[in-house]
N, C-alpha and C. Protein backbone atom coordinates (compact mmCIF):
# COMPACT_ATOMS: atom_id res chain seq x y z
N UNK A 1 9.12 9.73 -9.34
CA UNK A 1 9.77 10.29 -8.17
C UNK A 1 10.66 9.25 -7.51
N UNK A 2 11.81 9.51 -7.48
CA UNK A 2 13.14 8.83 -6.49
C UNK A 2 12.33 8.75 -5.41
N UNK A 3 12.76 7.24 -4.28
CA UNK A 3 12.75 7.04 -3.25
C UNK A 3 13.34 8.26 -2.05
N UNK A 4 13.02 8.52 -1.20
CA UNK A 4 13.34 9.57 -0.63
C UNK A 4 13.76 8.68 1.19
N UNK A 5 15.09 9.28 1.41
CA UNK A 5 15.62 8.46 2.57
C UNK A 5 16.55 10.00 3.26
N UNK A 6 15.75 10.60 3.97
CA UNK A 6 15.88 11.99 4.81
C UNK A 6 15.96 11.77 6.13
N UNK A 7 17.15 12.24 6.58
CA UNK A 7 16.75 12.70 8.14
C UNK A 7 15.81 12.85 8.90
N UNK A 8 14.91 12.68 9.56
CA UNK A 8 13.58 13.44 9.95
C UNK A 8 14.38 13.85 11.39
N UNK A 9 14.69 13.57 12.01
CA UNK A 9 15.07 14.39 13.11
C UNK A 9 16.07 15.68 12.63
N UNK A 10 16.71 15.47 11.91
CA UNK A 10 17.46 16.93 11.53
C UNK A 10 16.26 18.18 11.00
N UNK A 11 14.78 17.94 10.53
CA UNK A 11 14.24 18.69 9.86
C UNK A 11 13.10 19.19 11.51
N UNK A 12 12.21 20.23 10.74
CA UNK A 12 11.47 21.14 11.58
C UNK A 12 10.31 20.28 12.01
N UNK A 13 9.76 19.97 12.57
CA UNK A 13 8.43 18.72 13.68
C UNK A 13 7.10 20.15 13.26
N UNK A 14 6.27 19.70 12.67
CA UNK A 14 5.13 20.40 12.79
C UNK A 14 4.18 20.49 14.70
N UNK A 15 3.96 21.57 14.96
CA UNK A 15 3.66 21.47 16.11
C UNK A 15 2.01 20.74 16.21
N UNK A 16 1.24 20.35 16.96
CA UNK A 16 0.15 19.84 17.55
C UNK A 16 -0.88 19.88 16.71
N UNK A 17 -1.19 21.42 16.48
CA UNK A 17 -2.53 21.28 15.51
C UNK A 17 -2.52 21.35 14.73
N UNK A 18 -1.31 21.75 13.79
CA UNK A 18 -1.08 21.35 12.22
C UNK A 18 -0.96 19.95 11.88
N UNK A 19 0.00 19.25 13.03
CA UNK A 19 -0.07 18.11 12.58
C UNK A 19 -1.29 17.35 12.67
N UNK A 20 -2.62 17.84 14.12
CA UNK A 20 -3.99 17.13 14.16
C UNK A 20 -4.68 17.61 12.21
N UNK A 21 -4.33 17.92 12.22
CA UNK A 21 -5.32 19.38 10.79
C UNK A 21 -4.60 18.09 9.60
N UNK A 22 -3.33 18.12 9.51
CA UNK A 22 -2.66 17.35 8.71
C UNK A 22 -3.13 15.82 8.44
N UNK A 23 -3.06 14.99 9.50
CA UNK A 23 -3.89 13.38 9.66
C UNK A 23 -5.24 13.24 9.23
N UNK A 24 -5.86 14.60 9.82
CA UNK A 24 -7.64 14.73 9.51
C UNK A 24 -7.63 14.66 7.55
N UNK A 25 -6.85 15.27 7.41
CA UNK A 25 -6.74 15.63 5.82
C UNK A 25 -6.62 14.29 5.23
N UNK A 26 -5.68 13.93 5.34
CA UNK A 26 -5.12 12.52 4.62
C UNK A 26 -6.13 11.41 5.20
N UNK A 27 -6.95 11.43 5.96
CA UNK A 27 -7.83 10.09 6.42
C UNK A 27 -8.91 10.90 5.46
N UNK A 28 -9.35 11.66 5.93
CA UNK A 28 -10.55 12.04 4.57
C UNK A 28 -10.97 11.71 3.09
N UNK A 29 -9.37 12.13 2.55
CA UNK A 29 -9.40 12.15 1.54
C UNK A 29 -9.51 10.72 1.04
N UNK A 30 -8.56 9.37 1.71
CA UNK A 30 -8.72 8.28 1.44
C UNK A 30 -10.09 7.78 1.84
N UNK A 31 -10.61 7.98 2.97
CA UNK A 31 -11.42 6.65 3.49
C UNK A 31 -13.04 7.35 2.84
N UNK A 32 -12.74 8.93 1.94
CA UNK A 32 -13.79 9.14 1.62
C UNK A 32 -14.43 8.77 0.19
N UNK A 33 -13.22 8.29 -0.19
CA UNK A 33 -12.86 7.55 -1.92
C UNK A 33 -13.38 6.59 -1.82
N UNK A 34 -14.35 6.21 -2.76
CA UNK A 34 -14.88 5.26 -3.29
C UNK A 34 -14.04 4.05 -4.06
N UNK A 35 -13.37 4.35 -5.34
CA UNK A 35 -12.65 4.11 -5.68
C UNK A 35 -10.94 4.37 -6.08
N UNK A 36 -9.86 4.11 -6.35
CA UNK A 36 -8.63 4.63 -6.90
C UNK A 36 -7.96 3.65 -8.09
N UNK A 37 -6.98 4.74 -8.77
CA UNK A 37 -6.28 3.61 -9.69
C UNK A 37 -5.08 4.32 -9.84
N UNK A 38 -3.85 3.67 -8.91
CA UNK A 38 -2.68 4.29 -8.34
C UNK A 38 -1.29 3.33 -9.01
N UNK A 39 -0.78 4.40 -9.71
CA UNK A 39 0.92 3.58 -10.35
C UNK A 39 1.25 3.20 -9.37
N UNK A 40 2.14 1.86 -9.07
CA UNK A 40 3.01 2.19 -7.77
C UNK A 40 4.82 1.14 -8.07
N UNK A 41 5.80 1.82 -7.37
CA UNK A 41 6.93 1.26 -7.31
C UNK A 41 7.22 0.56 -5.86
N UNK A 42 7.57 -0.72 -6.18
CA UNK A 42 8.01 -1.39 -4.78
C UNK A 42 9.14 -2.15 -4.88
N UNK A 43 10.08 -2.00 -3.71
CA UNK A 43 10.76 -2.10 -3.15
C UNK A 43 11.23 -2.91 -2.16
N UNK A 44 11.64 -4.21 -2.54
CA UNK A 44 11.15 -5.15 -0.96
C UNK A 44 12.64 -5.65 -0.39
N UNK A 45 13.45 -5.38 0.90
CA UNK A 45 14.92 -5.59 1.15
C UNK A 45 14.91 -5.80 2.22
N UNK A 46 15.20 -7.98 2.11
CA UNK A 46 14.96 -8.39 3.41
C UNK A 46 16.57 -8.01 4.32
N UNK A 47 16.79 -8.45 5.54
CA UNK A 47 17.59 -8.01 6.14
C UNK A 47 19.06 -8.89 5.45
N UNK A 48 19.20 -9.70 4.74
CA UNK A 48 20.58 -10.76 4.22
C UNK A 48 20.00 -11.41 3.10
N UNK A 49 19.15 -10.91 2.18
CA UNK A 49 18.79 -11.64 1.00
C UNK A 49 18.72 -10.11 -0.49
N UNK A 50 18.65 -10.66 -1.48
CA UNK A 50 18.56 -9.80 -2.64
C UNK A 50 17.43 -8.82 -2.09
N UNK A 51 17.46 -7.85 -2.87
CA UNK A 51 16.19 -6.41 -3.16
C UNK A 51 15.64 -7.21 -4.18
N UNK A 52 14.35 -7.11 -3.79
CA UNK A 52 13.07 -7.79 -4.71
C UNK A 52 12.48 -6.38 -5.33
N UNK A 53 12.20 -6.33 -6.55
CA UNK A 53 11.47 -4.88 -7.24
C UNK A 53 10.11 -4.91 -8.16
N UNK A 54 9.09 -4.56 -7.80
CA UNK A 54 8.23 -4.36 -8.15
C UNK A 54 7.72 -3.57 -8.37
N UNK A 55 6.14 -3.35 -10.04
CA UNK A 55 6.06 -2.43 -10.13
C UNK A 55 4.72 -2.36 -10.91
N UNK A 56 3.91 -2.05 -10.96
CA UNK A 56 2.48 -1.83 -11.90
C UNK A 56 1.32 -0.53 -11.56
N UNK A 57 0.26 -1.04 -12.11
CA UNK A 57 -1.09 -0.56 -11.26
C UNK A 57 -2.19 -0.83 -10.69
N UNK A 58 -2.61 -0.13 -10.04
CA UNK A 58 -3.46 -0.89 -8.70
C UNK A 58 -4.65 -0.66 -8.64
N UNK A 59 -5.99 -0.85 -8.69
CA UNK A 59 -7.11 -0.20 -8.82
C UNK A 59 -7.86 -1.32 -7.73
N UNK A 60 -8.65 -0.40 -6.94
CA UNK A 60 -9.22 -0.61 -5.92
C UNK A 60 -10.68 0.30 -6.08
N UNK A 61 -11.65 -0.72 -5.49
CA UNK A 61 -13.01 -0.32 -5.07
C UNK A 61 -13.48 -0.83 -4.38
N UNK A 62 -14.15 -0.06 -3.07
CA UNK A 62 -15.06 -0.46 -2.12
C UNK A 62 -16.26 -1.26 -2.39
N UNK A 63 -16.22 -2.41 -1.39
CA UNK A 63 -15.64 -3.36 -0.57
C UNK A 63 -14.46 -3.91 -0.72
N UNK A 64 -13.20 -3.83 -0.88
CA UNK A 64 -12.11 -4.91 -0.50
C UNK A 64 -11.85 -5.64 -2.13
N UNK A 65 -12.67 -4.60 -3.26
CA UNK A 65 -12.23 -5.22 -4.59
C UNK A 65 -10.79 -4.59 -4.75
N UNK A 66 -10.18 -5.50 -5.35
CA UNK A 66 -8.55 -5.12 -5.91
C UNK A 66 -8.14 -5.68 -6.86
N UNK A 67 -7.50 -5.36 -7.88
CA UNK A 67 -6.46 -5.56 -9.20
C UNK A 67 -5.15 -5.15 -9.08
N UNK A 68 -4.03 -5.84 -9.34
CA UNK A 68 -2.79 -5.06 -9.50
C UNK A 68 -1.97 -5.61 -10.50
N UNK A 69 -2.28 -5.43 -11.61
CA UNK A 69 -1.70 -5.45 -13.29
C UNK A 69 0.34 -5.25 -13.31
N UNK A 70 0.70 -6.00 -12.70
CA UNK A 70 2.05 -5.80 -12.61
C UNK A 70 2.71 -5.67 -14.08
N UNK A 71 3.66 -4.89 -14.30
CA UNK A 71 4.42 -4.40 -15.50
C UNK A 71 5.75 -4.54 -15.43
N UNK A 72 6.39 -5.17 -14.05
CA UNK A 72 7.02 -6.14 -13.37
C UNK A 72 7.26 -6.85 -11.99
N UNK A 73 7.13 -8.08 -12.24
CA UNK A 73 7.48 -9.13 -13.67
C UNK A 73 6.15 -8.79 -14.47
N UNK A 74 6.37 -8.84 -15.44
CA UNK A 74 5.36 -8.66 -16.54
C UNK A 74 4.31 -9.89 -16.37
N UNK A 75 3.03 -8.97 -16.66
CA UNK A 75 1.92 -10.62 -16.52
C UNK A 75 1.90 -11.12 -15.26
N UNK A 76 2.08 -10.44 -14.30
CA UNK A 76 1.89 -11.15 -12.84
C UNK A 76 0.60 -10.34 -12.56
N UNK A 77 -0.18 -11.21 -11.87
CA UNK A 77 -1.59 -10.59 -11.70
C UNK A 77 -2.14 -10.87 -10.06
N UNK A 78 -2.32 -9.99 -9.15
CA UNK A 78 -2.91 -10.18 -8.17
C UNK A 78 -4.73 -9.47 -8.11
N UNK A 79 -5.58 -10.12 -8.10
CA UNK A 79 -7.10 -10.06 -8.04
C UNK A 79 -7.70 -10.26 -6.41
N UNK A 80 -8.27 -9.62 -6.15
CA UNK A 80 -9.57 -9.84 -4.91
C UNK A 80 -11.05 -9.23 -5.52
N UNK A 81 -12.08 -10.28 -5.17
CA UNK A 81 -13.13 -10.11 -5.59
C UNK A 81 -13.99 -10.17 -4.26
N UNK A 82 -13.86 -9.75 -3.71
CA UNK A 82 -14.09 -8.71 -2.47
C UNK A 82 -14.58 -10.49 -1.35
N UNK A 83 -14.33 -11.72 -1.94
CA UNK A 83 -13.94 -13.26 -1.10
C UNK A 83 -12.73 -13.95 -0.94
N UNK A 84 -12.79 -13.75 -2.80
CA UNK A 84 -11.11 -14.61 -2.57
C UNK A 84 -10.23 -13.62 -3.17
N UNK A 85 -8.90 -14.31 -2.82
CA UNK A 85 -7.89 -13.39 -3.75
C UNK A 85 -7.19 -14.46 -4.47
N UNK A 86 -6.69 -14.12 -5.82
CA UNK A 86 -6.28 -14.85 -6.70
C UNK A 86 -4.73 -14.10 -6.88
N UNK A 87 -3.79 -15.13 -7.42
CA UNK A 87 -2.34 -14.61 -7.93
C UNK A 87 -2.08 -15.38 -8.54
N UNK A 88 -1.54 -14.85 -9.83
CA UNK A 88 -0.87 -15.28 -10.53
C UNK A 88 0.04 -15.21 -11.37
N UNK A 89 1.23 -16.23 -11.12
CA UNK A 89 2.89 -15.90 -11.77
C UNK A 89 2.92 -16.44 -12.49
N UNK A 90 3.61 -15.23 -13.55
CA UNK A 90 3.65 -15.70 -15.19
C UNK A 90 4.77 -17.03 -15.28
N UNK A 91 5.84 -17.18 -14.32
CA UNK A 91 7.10 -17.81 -13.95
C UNK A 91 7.25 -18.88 -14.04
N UNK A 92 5.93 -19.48 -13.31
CA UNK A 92 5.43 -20.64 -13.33
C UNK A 92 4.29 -21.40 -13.96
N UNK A 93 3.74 -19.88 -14.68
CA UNK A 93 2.38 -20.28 -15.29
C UNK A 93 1.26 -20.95 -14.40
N UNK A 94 0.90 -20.34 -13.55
CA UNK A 94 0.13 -20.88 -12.09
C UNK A 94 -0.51 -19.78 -11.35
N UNK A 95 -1.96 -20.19 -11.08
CA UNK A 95 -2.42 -19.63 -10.36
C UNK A 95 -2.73 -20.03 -8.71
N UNK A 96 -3.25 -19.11 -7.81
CA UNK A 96 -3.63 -19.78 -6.94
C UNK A 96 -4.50 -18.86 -5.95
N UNK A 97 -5.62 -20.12 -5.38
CA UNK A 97 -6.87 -18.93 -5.07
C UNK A 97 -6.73 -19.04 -3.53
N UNK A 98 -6.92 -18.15 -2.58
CA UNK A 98 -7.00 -18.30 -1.53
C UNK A 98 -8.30 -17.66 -0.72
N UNK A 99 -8.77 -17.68 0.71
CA UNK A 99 -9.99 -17.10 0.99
C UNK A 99 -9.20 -15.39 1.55
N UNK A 100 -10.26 -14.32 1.08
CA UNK A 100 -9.74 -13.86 1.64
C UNK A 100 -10.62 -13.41 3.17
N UNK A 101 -9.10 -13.18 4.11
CA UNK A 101 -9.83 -13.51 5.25
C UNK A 101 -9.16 -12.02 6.07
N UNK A 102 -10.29 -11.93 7.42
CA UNK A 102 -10.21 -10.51 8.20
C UNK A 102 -9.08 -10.34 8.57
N UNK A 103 -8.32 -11.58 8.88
CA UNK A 103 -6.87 -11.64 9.33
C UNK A 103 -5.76 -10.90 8.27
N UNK A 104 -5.78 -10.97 6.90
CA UNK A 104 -5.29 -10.43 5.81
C UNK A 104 -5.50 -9.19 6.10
N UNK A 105 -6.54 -8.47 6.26
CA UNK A 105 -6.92 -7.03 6.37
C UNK A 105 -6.05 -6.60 7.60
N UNK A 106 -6.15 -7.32 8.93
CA UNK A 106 -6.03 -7.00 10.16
C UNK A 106 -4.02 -6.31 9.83
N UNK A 107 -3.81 -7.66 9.43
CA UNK A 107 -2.09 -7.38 8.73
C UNK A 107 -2.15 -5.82 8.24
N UNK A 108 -2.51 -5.69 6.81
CA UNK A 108 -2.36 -4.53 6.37
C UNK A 108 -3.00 -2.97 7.05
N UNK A 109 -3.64 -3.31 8.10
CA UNK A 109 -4.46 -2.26 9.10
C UNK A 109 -3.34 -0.98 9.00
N UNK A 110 -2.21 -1.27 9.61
CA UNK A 110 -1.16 -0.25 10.36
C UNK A 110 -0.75 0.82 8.60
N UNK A 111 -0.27 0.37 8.31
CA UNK A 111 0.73 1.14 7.27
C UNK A 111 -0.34 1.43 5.77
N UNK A 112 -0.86 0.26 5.32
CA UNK A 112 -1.80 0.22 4.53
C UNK A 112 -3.40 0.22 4.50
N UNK A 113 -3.47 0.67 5.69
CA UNK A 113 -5.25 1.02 5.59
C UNK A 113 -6.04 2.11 4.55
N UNK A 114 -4.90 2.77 4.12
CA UNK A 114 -5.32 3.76 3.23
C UNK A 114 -6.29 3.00 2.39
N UNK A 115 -5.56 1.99 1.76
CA UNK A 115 -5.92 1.06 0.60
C UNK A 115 -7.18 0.70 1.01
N UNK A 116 -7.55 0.23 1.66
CA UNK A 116 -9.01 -0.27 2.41
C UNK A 116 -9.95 0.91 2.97
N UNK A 117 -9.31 1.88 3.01
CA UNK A 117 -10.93 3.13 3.07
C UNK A 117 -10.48 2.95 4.64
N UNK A 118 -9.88 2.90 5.14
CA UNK A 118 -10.06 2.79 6.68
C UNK A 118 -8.82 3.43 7.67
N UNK A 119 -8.39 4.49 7.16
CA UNK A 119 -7.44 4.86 7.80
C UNK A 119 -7.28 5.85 8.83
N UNK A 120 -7.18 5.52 9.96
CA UNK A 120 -7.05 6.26 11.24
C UNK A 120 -5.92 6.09 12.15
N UNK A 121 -5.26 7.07 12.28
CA UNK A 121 -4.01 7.30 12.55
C UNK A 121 -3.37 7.01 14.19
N UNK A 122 -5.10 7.70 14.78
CA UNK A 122 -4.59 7.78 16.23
C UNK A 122 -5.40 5.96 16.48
N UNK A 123 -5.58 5.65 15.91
CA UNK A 123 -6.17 3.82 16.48
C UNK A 123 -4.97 3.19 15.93
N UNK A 124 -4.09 3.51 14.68
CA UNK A 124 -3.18 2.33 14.72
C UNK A 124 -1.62 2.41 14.56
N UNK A 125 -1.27 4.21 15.15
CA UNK A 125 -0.35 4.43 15.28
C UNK A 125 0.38 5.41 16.65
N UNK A 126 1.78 5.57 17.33
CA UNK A 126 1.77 6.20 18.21
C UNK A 126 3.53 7.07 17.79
N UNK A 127 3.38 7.60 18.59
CA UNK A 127 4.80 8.32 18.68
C UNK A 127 4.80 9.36 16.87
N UNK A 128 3.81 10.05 17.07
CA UNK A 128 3.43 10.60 15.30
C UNK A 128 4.37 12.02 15.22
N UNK A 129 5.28 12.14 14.85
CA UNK A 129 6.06 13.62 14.22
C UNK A 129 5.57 13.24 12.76
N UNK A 130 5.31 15.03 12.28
CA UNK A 130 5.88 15.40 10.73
C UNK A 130 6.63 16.46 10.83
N UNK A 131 7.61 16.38 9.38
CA UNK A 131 8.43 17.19 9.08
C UNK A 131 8.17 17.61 7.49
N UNK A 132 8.60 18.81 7.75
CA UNK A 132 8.18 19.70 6.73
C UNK A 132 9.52 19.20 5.71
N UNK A 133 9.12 18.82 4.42
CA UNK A 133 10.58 18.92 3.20
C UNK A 133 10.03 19.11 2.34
N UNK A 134 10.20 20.74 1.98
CA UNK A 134 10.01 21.33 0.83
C UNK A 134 8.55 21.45 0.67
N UNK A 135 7.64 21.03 -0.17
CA UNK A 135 6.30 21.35 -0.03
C UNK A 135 5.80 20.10 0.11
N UNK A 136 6.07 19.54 0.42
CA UNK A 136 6.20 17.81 1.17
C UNK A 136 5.98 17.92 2.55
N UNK A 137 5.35 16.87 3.24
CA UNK A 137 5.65 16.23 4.59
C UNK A 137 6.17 15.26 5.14
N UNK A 138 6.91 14.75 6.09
CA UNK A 138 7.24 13.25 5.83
C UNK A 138 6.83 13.00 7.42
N UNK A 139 5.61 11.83 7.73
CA UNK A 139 5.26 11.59 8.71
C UNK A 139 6.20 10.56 9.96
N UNK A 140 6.41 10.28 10.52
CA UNK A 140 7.29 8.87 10.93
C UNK A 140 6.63 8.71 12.30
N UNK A 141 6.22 7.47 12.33
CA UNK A 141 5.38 7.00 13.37
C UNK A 141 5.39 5.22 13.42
N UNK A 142 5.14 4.95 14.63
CA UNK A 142 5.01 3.77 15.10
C UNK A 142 4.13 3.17 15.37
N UNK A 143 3.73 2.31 14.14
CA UNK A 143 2.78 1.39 14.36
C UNK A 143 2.59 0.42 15.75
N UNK A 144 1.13 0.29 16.40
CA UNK A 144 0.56 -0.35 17.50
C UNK A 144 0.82 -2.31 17.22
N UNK A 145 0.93 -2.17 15.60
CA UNK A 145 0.98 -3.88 15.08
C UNK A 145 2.33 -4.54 15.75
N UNK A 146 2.53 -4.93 16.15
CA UNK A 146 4.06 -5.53 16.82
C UNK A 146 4.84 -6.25 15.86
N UNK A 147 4.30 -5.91 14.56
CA UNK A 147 5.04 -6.98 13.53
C UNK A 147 5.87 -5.65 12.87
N UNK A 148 5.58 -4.61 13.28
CA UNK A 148 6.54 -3.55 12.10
C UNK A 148 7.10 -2.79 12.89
N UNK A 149 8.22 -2.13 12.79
CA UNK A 149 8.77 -1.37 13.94
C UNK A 149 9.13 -0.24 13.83
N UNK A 150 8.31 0.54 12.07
CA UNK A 150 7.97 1.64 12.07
C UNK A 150 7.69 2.18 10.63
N UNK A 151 7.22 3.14 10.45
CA UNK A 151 6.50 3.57 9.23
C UNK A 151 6.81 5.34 9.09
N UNK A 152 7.07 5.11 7.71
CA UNK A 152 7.33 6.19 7.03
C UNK A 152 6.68 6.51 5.93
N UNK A 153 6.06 8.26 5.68
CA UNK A 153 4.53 8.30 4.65
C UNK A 153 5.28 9.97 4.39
N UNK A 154 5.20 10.09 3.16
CA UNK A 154 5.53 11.29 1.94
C UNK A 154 4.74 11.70 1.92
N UNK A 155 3.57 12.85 1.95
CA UNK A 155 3.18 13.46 1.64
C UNK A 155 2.86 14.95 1.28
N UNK A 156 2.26 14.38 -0.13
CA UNK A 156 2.38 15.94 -0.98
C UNK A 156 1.14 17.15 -0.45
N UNK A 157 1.34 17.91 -1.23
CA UNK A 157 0.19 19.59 -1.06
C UNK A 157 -0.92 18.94 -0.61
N UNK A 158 -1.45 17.95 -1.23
CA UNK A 158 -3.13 17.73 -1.42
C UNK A 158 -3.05 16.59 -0.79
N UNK A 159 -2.37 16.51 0.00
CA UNK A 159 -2.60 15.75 0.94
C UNK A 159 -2.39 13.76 0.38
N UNK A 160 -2.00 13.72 -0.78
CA UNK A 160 -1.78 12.47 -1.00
C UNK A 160 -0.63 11.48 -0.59
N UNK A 161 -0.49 10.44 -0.27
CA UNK A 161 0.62 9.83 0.08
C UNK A 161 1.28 9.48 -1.64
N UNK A 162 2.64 9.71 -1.58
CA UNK A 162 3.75 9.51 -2.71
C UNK A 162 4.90 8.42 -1.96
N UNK A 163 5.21 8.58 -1.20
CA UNK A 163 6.12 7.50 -0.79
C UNK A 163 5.54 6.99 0.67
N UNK A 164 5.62 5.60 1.04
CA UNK A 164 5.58 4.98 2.09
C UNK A 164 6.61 3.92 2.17
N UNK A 165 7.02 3.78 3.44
CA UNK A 165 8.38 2.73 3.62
C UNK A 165 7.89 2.10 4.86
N UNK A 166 8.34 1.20 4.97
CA UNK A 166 7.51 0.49 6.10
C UNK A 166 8.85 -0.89 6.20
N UNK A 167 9.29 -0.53 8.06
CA UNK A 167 10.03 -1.26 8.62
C UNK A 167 9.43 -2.31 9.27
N UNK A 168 10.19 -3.34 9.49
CA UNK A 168 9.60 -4.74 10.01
C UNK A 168 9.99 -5.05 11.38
N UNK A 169 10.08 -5.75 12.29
CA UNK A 169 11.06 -5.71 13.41
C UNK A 169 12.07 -6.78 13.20
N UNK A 170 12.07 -7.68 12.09
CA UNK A 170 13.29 -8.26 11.99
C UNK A 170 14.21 -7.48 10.51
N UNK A 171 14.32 -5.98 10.58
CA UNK A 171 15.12 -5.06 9.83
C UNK A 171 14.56 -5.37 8.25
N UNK A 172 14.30 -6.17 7.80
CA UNK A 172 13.32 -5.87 6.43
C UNK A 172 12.73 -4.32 6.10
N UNK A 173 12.80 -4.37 5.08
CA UNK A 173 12.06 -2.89 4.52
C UNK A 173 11.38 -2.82 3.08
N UNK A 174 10.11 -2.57 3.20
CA UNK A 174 9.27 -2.58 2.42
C UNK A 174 8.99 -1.30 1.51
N UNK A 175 9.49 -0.27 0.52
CA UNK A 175 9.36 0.66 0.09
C UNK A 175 8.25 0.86 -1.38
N UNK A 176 7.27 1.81 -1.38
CA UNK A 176 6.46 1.88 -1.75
C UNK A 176 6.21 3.57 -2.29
N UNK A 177 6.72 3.79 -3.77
CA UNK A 177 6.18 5.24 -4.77
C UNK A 177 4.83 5.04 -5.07
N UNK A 178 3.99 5.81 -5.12
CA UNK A 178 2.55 5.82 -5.89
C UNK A 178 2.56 7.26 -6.56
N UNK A 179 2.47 6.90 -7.42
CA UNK A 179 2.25 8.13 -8.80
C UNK A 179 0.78 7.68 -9.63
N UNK A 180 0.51 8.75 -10.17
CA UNK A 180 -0.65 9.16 -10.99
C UNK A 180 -2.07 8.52 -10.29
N UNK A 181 -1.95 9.26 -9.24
CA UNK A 181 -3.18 8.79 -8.03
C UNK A 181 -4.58 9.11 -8.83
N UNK A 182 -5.21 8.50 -9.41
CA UNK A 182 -6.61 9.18 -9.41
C UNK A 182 -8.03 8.40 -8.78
N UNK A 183 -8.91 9.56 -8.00
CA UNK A 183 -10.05 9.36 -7.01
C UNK A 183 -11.44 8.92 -7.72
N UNK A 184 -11.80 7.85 -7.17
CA UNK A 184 -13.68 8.22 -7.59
C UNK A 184 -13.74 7.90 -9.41
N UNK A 185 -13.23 7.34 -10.10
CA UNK A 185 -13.14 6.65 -10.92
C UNK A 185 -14.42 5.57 -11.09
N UNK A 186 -15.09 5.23 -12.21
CA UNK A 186 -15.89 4.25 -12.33
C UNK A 186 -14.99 2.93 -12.95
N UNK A 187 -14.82 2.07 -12.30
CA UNK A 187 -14.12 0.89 -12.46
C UNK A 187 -15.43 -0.37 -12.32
N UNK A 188 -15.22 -1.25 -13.92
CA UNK A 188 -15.87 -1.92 -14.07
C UNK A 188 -15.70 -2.93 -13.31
N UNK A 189 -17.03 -3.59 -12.80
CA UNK A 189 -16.83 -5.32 -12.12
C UNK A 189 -15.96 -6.09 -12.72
N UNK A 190 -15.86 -6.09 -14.46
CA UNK A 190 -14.83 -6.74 -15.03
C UNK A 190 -13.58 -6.88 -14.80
N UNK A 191 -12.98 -5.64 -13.92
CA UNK A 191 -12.13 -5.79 -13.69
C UNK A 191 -11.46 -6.50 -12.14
N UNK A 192 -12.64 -7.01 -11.72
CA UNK A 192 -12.32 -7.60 -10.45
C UNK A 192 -13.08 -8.89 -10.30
N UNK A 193 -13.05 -9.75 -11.98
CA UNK A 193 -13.24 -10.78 -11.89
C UNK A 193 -12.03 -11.75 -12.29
N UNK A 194 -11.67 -12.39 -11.67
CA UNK A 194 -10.41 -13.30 -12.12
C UNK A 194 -10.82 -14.63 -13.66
N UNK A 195 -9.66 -14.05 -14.40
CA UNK A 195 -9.92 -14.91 -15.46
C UNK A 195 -8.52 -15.89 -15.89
N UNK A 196 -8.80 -17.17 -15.11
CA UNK A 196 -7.65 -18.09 -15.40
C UNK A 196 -6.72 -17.80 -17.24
N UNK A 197 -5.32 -17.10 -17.13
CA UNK A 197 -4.76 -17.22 -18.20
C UNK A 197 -4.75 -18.50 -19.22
N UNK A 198 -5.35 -18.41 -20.44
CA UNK A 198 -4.87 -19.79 -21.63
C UNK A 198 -4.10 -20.10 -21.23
N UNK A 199 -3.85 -21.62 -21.17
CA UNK A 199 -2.52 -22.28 -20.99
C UNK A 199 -2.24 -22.39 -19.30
N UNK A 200 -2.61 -21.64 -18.57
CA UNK A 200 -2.08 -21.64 -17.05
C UNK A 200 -3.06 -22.58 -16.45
N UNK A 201 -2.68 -23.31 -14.90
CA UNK A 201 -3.00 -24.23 -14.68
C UNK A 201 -3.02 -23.84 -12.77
N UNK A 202 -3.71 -24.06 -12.14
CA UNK A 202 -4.04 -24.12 -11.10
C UNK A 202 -2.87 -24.63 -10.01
N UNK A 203 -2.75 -23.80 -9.05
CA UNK A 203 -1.44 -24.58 -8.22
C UNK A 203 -2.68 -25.06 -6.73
N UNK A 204 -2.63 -26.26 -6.92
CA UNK A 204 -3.68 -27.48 -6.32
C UNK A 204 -3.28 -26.72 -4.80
N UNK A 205 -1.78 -26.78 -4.57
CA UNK A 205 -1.31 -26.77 -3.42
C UNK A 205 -1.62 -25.62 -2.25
N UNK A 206 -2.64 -24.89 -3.28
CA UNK A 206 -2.85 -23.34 -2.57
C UNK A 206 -4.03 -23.29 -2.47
N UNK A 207 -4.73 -24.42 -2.65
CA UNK A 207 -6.38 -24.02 -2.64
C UNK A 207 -7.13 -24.60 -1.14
């Protein structure tokens, strides 16, 4: 699915309790998932520098385990083993481990809480319209975080998010497809143990 960049004020505002009925749906469905393992396309365009593009899959399980098997750049690997998080670029042939900490989470709260099982709309967002496009919704609301200066969420029939875009307050834009969503999956521990690549070597400077 193409990035989608629509009017929302030209389109129809769902009134009050469709849109309460609508949020209830989409927090459910995520924060009631155990696990997911979601394609995703990204998009990263700071305000005077190149479009950065990214792209793989993502598999997540409660507590705060994560994998994201990038398919580009090829061989780039981001791991959390529900302490640290590990990355590593094929570029440089380097890894590097960091703690992971509440402050990391606190960041991704607003736009990406989905990902973390924790998403509630009226605690970390205000000014909430949806608009109806096609059998689509497209939410646009303003995050409470003072670091983003607004957020945009696609969603389809069943309530899944397909596109999210997420503005910064210094004009950056973060764009984000997720395709072939699937729920409640048994995902092995194996996959949320970090295994230093042959040949790759530790970047000292990050530990």
């Amino acid at each position: 699915m193409a990035l989608l960049v629509v009017s929302a004020a030209a389109a129809q505002t769902l009134d009050q309790p469709a849109l309460n009925t609508l949020l209830k749906g989409i927090e459910a469905r995520y924060n009631h998932a155990r696990t997911m393992e979601v394609s995703f396309f990204e998009q990263y365009t700071p305000p005077a520098s190149p479009q950065r593009t990214e792209s793989g899959v993502l598999y997540l399980r409660k507590p705060m385990r994560m994998r994201c098997d990038y398919t580009l750049p090829k061989g780039k690997l981001c791991v959390s083993d529900g302490t640290n998080l590990y990355l590593y670029t094929p570029s440089d042939n380097k890894a590097m481990k960091t703690k992971l900490k509440e402050s990391l989470t606190e960041d991704m709260q607003a736009p990406l809480a989905f990902l973390l099982g924790k998403l509630n709309f009226d605690k970390e967002f205000k000014n909430i319209q949806a608009h109806p496009e096609g059998s689509e919704v497209r939410i646009t609301c303003q995050p409470k975080n003072e670091i983003f200066a607004g957020v945009e969420f696609l969603i389809g029939s069943d309530k899944r998010i397909e596109d999210l875009k997420i503005t910064y307050v210094d004009r950056s834009v973060l764009n984000f497809v997720f395709t072939n969503e699937k729920l409640d999956l048994p995902l092995s521990d194996k996959l949320f143990a970090f295994q230093l690549p042959v040949g790759a070597q530790w970047d000292e400077t990050a530990q």
